[in-house]
C-alpha atoms as a PDB file:
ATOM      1  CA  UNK A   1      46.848 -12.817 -47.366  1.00  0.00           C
ATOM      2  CA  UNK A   2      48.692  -9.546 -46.138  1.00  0.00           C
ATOM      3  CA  UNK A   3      52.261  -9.806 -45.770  1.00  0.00           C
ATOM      4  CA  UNK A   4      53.353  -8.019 -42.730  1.00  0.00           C
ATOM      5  CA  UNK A   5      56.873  -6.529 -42.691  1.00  0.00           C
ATOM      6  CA  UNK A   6      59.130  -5.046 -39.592  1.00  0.00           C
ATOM      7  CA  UNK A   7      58.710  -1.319 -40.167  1.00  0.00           C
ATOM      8  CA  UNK A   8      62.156  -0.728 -39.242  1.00  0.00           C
ATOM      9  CA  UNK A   9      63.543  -3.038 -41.591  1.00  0.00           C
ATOM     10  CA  UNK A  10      61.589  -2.166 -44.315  1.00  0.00           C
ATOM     11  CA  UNK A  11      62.737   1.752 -43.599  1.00  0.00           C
ATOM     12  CA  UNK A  12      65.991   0.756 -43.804  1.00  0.00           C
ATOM     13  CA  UNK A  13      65.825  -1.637 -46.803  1.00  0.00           C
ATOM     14  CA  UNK A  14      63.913   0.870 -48.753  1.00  0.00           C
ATOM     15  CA  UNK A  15      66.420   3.768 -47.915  1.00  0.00           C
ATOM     16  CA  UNK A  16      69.217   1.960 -50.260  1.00  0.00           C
ATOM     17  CA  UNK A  17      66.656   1.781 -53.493  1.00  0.00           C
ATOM     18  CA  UNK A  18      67.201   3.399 -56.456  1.00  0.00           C
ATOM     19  CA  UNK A  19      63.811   4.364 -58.688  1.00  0.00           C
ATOM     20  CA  UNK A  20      65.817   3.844 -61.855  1.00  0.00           C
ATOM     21  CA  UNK A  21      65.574   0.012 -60.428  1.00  0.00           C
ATOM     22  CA  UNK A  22      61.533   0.118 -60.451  1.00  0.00           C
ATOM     23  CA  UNK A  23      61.335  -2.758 -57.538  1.00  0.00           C
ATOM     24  CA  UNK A  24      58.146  -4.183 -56.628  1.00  0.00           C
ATOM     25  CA  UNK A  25      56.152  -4.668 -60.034  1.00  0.00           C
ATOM     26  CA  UNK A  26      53.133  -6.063 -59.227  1.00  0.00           C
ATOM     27  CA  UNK A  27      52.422  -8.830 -62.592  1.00  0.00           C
ATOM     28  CA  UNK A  28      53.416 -12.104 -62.009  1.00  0.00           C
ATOM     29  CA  UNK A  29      52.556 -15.261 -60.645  1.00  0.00           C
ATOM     30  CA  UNK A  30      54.044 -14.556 -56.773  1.00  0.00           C
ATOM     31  CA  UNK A  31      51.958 -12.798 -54.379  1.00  0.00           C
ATOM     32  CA  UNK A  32      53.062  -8.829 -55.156  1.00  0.00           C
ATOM     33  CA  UNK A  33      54.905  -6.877 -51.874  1.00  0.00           C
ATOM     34  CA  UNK A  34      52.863  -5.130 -49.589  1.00  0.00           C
ATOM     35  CA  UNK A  35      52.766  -1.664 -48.391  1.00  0.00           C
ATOM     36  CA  UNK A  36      55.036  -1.626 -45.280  1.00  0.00           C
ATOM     37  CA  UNK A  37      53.243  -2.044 -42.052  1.00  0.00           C
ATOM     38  CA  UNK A  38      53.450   0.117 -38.945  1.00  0.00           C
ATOM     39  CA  UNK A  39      54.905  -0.910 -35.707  1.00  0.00           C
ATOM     40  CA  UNK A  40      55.913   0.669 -32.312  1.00  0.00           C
ATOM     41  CA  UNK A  41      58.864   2.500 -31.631  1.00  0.00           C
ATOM     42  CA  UNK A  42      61.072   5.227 -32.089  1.00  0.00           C
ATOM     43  CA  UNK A  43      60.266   6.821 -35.735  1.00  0.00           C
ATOM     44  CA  UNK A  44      62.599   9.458 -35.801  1.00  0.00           C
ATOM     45  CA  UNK A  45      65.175   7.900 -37.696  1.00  0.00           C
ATOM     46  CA  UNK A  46      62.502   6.671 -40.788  1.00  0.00           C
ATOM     47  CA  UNK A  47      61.269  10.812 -40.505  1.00  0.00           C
ATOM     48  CA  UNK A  48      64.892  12.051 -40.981  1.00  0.00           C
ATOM     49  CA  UNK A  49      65.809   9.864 -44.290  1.00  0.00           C
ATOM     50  CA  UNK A  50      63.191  12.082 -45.561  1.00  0.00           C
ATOM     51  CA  UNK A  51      65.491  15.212 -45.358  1.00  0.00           C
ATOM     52  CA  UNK A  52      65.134  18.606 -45.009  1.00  0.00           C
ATOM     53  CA  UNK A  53      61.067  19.575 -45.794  1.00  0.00           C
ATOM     54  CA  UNK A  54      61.075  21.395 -49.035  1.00  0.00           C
ATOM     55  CA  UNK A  55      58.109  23.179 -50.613  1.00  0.00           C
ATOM     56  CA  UNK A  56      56.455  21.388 -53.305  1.00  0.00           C
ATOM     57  CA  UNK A  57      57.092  21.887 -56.832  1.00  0.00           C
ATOM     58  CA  UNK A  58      53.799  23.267 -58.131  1.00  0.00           C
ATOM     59  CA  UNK A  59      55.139  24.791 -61.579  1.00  0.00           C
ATOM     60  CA  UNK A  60      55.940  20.483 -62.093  1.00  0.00           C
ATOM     61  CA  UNK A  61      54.376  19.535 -65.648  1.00  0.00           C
ATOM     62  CA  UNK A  62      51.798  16.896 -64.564  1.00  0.00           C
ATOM     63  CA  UNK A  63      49.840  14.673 -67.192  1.00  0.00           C
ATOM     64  CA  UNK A  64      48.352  11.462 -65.799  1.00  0.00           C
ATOM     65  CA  UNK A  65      49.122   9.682 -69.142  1.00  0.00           C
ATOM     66  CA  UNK A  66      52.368  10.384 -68.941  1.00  0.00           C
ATOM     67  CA  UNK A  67      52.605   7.730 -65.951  1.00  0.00           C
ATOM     68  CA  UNK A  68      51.672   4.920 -68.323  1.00  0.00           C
ATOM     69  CA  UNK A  69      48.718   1.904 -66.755  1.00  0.00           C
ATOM     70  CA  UNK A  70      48.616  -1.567 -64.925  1.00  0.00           C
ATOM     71  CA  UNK A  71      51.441  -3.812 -66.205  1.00  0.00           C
ATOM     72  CA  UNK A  72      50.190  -7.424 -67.547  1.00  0.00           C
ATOM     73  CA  UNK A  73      51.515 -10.308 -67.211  1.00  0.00           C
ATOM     74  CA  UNK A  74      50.823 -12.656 -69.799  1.00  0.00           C
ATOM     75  CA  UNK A  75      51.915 -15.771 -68.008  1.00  0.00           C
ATOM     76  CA  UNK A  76      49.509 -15.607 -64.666  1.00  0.00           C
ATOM     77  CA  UNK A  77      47.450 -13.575 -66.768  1.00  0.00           C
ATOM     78  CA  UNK A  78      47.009 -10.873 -64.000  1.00  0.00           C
ATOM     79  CA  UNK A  79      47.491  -7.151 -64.250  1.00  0.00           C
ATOM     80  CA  UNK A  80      48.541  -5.075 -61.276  1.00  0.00           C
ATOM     81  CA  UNK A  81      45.305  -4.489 -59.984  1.00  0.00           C
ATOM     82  CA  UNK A  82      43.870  -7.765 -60.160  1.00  0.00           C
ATOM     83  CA  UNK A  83      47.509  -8.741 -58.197  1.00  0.00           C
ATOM     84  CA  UNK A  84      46.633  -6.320 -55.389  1.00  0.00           C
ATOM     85  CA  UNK A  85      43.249  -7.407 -55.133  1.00  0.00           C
ATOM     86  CA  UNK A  86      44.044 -10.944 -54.520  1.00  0.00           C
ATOM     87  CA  UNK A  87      46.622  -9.752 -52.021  1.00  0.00           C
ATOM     88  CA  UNK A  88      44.317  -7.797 -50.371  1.00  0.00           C
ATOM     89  CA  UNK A  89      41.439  -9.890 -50.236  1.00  0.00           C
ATOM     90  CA  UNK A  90      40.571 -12.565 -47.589  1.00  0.00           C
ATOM     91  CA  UNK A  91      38.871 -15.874 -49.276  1.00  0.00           C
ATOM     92  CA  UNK A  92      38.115 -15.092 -52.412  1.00  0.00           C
ATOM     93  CA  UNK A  93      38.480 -17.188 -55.375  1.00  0.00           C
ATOM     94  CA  UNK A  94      40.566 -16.548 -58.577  1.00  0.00           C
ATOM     95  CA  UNK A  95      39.603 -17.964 -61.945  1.00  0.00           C
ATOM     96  CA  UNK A  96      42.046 -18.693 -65.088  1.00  0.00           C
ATOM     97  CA  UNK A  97      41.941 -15.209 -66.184  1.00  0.00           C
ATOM     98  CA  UNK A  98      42.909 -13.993 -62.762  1.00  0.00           C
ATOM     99  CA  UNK A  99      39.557 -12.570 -61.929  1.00  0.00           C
ATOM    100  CA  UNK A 100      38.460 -12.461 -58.427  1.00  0.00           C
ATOM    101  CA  UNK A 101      35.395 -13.654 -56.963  1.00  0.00           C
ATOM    102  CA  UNK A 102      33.906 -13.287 -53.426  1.00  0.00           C
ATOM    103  CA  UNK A 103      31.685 -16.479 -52.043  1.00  0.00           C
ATOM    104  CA  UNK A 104      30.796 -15.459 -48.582  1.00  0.00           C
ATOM    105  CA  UNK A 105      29.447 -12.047 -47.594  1.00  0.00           C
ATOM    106  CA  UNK A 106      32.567  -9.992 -47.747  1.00  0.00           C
ATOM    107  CA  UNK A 107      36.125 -10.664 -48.933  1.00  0.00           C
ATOM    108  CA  UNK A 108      37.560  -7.381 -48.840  1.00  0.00           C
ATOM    109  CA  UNK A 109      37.968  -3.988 -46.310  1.00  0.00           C
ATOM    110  CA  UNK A 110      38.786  -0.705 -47.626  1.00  0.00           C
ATOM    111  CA  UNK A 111      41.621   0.477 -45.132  1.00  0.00           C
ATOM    112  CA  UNK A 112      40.795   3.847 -45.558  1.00  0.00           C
ATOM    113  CA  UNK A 113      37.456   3.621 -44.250  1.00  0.00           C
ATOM    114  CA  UNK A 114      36.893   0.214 -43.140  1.00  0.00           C
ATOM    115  CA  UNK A 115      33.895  -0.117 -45.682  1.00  0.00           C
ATOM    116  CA  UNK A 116      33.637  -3.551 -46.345  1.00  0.00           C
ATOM    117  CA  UNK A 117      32.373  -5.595 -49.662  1.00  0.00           C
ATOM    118  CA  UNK A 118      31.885  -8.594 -51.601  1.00  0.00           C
ATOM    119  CA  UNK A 119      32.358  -6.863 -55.441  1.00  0.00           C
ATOM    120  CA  UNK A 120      35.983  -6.227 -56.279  1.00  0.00           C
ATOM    121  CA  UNK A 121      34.000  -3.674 -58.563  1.00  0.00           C
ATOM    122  CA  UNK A 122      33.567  -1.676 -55.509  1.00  0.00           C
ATOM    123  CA  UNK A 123      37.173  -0.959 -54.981  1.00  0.00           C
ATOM    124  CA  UNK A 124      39.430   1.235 -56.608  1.00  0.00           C
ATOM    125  CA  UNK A 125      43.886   0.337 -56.453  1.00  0.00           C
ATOM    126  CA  UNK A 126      45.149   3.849 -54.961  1.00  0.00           C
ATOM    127  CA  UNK A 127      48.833   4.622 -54.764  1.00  0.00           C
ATOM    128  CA  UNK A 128      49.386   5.499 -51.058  1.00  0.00           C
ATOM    129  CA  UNK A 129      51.559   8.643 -52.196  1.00  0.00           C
ATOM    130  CA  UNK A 130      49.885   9.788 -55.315  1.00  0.00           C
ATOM    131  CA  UNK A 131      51.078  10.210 -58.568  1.00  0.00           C
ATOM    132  CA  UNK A 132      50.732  14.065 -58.604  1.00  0.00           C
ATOM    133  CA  UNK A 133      52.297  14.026 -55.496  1.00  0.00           C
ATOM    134  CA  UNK A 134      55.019  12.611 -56.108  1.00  0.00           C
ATOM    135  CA  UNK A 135      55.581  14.934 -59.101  1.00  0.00           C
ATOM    136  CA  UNK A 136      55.492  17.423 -57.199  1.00  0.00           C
ATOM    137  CA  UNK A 137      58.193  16.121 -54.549  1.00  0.00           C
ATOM    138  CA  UNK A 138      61.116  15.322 -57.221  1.00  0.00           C
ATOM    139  CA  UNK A 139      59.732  13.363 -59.917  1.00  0.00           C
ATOM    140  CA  UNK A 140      59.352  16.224 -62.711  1.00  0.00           C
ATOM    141  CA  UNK A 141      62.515  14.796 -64.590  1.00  0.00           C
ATOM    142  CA  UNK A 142      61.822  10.938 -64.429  1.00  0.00           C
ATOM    143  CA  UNK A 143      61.785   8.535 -67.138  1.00  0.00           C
ATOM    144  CA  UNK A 144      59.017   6.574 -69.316  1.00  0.00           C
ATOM    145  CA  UNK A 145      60.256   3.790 -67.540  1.00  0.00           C
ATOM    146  CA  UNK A 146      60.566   5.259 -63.758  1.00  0.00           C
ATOM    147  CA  UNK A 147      57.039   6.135 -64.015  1.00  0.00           C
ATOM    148  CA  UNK A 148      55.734   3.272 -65.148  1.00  0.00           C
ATOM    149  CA  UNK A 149      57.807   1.333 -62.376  1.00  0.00           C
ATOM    150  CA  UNK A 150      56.354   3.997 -59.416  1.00  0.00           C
ATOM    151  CA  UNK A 151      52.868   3.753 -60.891  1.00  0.00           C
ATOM    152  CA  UNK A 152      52.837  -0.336 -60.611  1.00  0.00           C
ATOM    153  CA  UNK A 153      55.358  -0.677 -57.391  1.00  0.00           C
ATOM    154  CA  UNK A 154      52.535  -2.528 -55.587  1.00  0.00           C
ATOM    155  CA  UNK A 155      54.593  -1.231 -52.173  1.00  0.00           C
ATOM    156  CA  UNK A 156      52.145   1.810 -52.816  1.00  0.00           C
ATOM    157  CA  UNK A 157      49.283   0.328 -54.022  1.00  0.00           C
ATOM    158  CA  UNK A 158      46.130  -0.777 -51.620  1.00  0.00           C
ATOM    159  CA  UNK A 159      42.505  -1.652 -52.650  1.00  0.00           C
ATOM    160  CA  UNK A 160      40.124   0.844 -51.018  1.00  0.00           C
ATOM    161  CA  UNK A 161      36.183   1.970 -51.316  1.00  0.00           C
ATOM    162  CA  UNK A 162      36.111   4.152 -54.692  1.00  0.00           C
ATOM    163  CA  UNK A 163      34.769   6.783 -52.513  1.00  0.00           C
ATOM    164  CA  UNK A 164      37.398   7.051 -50.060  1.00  0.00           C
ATOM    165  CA  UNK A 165      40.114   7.473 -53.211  1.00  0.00           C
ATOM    166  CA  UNK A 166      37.411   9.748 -54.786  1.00  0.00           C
ATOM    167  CA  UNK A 167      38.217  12.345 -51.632  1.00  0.00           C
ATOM    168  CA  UNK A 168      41.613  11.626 -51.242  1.00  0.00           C
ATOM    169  CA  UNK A 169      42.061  12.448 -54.403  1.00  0.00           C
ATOM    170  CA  UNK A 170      46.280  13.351 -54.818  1.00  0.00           C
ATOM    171  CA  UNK A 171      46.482  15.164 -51.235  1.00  0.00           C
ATOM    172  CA  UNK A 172      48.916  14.512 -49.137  1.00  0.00           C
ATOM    173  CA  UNK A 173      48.483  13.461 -44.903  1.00  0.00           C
ATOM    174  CA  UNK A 174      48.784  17.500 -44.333  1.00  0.00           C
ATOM    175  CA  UNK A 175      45.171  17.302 -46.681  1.00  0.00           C
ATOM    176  CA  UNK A 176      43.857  13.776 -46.065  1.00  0.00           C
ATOM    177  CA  UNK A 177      43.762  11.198 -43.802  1.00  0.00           C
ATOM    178  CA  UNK A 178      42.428   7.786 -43.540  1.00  0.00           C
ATOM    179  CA  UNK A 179      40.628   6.428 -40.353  1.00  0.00           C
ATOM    180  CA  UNK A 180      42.561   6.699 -37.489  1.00  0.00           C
ATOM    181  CA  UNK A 181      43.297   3.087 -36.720  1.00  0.00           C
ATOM    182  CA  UNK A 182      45.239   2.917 -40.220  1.00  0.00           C
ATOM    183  CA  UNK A 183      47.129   6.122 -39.573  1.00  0.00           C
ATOM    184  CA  UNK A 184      50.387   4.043 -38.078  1.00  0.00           C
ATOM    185  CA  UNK A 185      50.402   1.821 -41.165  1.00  0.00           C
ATOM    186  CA  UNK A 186      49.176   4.680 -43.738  1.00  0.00           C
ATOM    187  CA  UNK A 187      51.941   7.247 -42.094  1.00  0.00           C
ATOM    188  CA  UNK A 188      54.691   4.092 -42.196  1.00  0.00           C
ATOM    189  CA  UNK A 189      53.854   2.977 -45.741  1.00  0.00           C
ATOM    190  CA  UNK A 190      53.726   7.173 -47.042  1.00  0.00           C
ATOM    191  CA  UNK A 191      57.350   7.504 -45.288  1.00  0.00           C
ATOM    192  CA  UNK A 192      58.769   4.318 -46.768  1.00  0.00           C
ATOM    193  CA  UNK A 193      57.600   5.523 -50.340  1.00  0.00           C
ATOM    194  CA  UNK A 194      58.940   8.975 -49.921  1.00  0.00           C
ATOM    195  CA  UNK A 195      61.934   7.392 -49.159  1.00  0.00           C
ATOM    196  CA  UNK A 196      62.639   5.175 -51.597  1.00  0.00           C
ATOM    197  CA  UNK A 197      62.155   6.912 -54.121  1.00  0.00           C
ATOM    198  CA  UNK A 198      63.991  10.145 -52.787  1.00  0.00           C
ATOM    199  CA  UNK A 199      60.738  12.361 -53.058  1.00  0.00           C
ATOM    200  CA  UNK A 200      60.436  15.115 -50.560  1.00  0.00           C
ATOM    201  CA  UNK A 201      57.976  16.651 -48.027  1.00  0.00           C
ATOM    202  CA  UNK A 202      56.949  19.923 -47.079  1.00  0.00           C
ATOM    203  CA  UNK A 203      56.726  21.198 -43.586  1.00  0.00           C
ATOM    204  CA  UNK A 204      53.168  20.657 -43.234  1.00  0.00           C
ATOM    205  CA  UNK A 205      52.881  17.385 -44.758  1.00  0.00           C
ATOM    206  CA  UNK A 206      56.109  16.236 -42.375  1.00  0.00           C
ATOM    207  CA  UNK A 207      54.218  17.322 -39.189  1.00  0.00           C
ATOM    208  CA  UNK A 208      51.096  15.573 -40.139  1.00  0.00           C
ATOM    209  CA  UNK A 209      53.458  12.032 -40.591  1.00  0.00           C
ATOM    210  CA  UNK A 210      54.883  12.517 -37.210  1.00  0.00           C
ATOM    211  CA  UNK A 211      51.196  13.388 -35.898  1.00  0.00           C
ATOM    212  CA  UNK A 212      50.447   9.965 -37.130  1.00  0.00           C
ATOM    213  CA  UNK A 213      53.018   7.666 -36.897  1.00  0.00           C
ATOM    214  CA  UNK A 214      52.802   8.515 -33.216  1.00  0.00           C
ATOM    215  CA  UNK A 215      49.800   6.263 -33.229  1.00  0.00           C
ATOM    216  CA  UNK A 216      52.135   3.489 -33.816  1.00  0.00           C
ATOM    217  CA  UNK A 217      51.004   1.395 -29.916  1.00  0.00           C
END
């Protein structure tokens, strides 16, 4: 049920957004976007859109309620999360109220840490580039409106174990990293974020995205 999408193209799509646009809201009835998915090749040019590496705005105000919760859709009657976990899922089955439901052993891997289960219970929706991270890389001076758009823009969203997102926490690659074979579509997705919403890295964080994205094979 993932949608796979050309790296490069994606990198170069998501270069021309705007975040005042808030693309990529997860609640409706069509299967939300996907985080963009590694591939081989040359990554330099997706690394430079980044920009120059900056160091992170700690003195940011941060308050998670500031960045709002799931958007619902009355229609499909689906929320983000329940969007992402149908997307992310393999066989399950969805009731009226757009609750999923698992009828063979597993429906779901955490990509994080390839834990594997059969209770959508088990899995937490984590935003690729966190929420406090991307406050601190440019977003201090955003809207009601742009942060409810980043915190729902299912691009960044993936289901994963709830104790994977539990040490991820809001680090950054240069803190946290996922199981290597993810790292070339963890590192892809992270840069594609960054860049479309014009957030910036640090030189320790940048280094640790090229470290990974040269996994790409």
């Amino acid at each position: 049920m993932r949608r796979l999408v050309v790296a490069a193209a994606v990198v170069l799509t998501l270069s021309a957004c705007d975040p005042n646009l808030g693309a990529g809201t997860g609640a409706g009835g069509a299967t939300p976007p996907a985080p963009a998915a590694g591939a081989p090749g040359d990554h330099a040019a997706a690394l430079a859109a980044l920009g120059q590496p900056r160091l992170e705005d700690t003195g940011a105000h941060y308050n998670r309620k500031d960045w709002g919760d799931w958007d619902y859709d009355p229609k499909s009657k689906c929320n983000t999360r329940e969007q992402v976990l149908i997307r992310d899922g393999d066989g399950e089955t969805v009731d009226a109220q757009c609750r999923a439901t698992c009828p063979k052993a597993t429906c779901w891997t955490s990509r994080y840490d390839d834990v594997t289960t059969k209770d959508p219970a088990d899995l937490q929706i984590d935003h690729i580039v966190p929420i406090a991270e991307a406050n601190r890389s440019g977003a201090r001076d955003w809207t009601a409106e742009q942060r409810a758009a980043y915190y729902n823009d299912t691009t960044n969203l993936v289901a994963v174990s709830g104790r994977s997102n539990q040490q991820k926490s809001d680090g950054d690659p240069a803190k946290w990293r996922p199981v290597r074979t993810y790292w070339c579509d963890y590192a892809t997705a992270y840069v594609a974020v960054k860049t479309k919403y014009k957030l910036t890295v640090d030189d320790a964080e940048l280094a640790e995205l090229t470290r990974m994205l040269g996994s790409c094979a």
